[in-house]
N, C-alpha and C. Protein backbone atom coordinates (compact mmCIF):
# COMPACT_ATOMS: atom_id res chain seq x y z
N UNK A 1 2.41 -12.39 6.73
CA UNK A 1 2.26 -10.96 6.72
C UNK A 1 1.00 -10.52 5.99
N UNK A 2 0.27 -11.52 5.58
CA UNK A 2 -0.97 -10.96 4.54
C UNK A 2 -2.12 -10.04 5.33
N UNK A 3 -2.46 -9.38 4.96
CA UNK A 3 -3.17 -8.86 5.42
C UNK A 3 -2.83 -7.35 6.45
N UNK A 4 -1.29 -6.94 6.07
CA UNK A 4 -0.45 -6.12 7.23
C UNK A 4 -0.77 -4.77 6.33
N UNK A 5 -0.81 -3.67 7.43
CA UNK A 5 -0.73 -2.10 6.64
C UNK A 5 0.74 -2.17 5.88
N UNK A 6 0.18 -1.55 4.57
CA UNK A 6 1.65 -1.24 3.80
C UNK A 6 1.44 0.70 3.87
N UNK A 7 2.79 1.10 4.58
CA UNK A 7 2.77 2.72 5.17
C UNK A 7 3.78 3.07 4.54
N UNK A 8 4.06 4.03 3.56
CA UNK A 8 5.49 4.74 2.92
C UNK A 8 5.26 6.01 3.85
N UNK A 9 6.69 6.24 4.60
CA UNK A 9 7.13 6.75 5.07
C UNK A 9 8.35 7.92 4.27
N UNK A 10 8.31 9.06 4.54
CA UNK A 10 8.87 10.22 3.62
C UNK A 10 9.82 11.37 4.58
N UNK A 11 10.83 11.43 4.31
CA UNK A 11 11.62 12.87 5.34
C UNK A 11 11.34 14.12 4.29
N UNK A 12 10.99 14.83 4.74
CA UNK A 12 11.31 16.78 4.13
C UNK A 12 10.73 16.53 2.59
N UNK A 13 10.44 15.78 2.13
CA UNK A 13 9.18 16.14 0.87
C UNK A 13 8.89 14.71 0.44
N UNK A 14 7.92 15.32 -0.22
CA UNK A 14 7.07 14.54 -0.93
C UNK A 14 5.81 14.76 -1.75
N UNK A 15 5.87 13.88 -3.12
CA UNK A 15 4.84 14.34 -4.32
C UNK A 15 2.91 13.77 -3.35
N UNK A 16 2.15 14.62 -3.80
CA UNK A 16 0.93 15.04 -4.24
C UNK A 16 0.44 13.81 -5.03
N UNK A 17 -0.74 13.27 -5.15
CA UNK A 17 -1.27 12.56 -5.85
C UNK A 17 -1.84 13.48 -7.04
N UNK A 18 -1.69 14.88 -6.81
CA UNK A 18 -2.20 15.69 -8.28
C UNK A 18 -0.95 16.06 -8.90
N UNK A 19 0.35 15.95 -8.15
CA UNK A 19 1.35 16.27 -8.79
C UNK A 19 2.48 17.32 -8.13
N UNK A 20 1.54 18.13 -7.09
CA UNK A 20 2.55 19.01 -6.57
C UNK A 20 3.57 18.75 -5.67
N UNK A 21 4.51 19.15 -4.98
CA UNK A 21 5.44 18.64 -4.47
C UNK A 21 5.20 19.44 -2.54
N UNK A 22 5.26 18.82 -1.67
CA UNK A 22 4.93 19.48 -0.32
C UNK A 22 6.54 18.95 0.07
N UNK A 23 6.72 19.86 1.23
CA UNK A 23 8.18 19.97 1.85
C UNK A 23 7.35 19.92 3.24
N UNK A 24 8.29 19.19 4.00
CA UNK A 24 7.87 18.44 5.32
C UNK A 24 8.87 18.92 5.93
N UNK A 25 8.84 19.40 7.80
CA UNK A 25 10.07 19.54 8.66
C UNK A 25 10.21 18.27 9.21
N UNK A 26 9.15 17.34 9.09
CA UNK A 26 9.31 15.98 10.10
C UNK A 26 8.76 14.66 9.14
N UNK A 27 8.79 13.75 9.44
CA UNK A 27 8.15 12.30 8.70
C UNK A 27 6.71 12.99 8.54
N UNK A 28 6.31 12.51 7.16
CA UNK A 28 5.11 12.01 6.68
C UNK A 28 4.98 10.61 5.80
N UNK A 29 3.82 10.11 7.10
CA UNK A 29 3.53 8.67 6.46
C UNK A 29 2.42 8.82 5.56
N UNK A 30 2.13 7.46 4.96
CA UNK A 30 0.82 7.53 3.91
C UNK A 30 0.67 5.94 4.17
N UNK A 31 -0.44 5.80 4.10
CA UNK A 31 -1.28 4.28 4.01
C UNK A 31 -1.55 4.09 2.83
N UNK A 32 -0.94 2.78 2.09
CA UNK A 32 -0.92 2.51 0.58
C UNK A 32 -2.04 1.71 0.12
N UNK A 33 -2.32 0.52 1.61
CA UNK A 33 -2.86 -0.26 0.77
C UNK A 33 -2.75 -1.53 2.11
N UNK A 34 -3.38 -3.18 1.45
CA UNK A 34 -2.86 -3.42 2.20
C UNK A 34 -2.16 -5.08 1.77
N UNK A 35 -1.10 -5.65 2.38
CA UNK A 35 -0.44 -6.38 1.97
C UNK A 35 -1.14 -7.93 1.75
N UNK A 36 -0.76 -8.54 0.39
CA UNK A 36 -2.05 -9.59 0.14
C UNK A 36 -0.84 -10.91 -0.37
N UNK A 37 0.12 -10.53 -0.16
CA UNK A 37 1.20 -11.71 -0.56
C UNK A 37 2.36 -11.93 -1.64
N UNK A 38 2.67 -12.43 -2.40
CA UNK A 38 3.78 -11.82 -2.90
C UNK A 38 3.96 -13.17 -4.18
N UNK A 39 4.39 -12.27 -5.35
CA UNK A 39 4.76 -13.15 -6.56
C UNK A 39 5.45 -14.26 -6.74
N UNK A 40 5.57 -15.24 -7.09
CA UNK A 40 6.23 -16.29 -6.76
C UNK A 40 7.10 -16.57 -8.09
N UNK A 41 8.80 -16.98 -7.95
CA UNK A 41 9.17 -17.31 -9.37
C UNK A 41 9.94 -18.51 -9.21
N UNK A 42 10.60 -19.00 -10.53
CA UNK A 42 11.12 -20.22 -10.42
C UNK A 42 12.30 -20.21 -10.08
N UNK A 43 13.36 -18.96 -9.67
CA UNK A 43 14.52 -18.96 -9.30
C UNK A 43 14.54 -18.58 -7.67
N UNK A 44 15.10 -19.15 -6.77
CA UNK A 44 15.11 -18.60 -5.45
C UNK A 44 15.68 -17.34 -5.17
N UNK A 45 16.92 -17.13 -6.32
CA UNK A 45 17.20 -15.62 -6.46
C UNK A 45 16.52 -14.60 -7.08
N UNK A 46 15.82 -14.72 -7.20
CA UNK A 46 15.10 -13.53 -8.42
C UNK A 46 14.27 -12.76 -6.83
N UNK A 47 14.04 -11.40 -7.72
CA UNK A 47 13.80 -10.17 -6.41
C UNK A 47 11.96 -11.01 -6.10
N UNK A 48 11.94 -11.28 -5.07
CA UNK A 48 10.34 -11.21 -3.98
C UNK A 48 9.72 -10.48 -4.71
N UNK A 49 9.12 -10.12 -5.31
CA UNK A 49 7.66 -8.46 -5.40
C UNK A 49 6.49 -8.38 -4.33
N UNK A 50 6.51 -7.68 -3.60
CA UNK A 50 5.25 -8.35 -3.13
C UNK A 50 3.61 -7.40 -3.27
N UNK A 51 2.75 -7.83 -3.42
CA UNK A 51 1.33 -7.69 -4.00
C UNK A 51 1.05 -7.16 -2.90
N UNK A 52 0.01 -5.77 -3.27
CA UNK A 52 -1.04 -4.77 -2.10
C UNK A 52 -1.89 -4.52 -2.75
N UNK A 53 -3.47 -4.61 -2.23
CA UNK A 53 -4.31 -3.85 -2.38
C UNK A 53 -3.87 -2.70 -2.33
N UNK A 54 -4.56 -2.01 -3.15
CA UNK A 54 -4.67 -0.54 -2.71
C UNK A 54 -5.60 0.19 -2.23
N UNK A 55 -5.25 1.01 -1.60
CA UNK A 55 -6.14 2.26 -0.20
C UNK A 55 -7.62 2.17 -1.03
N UNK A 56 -7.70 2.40 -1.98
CA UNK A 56 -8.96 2.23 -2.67
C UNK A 56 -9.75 1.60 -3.23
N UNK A 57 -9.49 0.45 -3.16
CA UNK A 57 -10.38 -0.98 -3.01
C UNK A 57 -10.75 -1.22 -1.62
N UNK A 58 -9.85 -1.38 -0.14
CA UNK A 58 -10.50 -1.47 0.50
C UNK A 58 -11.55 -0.33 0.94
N UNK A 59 -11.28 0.93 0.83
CA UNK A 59 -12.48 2.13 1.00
C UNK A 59 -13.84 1.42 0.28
N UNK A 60 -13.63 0.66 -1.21
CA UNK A 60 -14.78 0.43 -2.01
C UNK A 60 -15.42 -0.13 -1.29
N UNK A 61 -14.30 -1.09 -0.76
CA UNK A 61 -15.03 -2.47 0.57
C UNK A 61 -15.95 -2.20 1.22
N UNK A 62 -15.26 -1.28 1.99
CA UNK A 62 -16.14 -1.07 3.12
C UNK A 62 -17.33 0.08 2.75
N UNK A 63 -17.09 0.72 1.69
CA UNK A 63 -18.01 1.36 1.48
C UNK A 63 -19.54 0.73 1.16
N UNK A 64 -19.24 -0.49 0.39
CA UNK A 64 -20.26 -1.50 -0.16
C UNK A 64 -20.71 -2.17 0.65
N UNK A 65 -20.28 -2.79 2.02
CA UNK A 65 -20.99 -3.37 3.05
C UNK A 65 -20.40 -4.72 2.49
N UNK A 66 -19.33 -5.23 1.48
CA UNK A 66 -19.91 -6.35 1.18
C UNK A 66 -19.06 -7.36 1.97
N UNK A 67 -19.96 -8.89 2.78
CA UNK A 67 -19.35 -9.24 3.46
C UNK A 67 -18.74 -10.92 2.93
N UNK A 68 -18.00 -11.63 3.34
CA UNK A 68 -18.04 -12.66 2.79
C UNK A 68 -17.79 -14.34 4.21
N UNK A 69 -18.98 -14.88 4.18
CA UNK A 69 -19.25 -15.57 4.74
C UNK A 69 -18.65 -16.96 4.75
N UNK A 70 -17.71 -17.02 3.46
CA UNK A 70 -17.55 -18.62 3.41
C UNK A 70 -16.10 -19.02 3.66
């Protein structure tokens, strides 16, 4: 799955990244980030976590041009 859109999905509200609160009649999605793999522990039961970039590292990405060849 590495490399998959991570999308939170929301019914009839949802917080603001400044704080305010918006009320929705239908789904609003958001693009978080994107999925890079997941924590590993020594119990097979213990909860998965799993690791994302976030929306704003890859923007940096691509903003920077920077490419990687190897």
């Amino acid at each position: 799955m590495s490399g998959s859109p991570v999308i939170v999905r929301t019914f009839g509200s949802y917080e603001e990244e400044g704080g305010g609160a918006i009320i929705s009649t239908g789904a609003v999605s958001k693009f978080l980030g994107v999925y890079s793999g997941r924590l590993h522990t020594h119990d097979p039961l213990d909860a998965q976590i799993g690791m994302v970039w976030p929306a704003v590292y890859i923007d940096e990405i691509i903003a920077g041009q920077v490419k990687d060849y190897g």
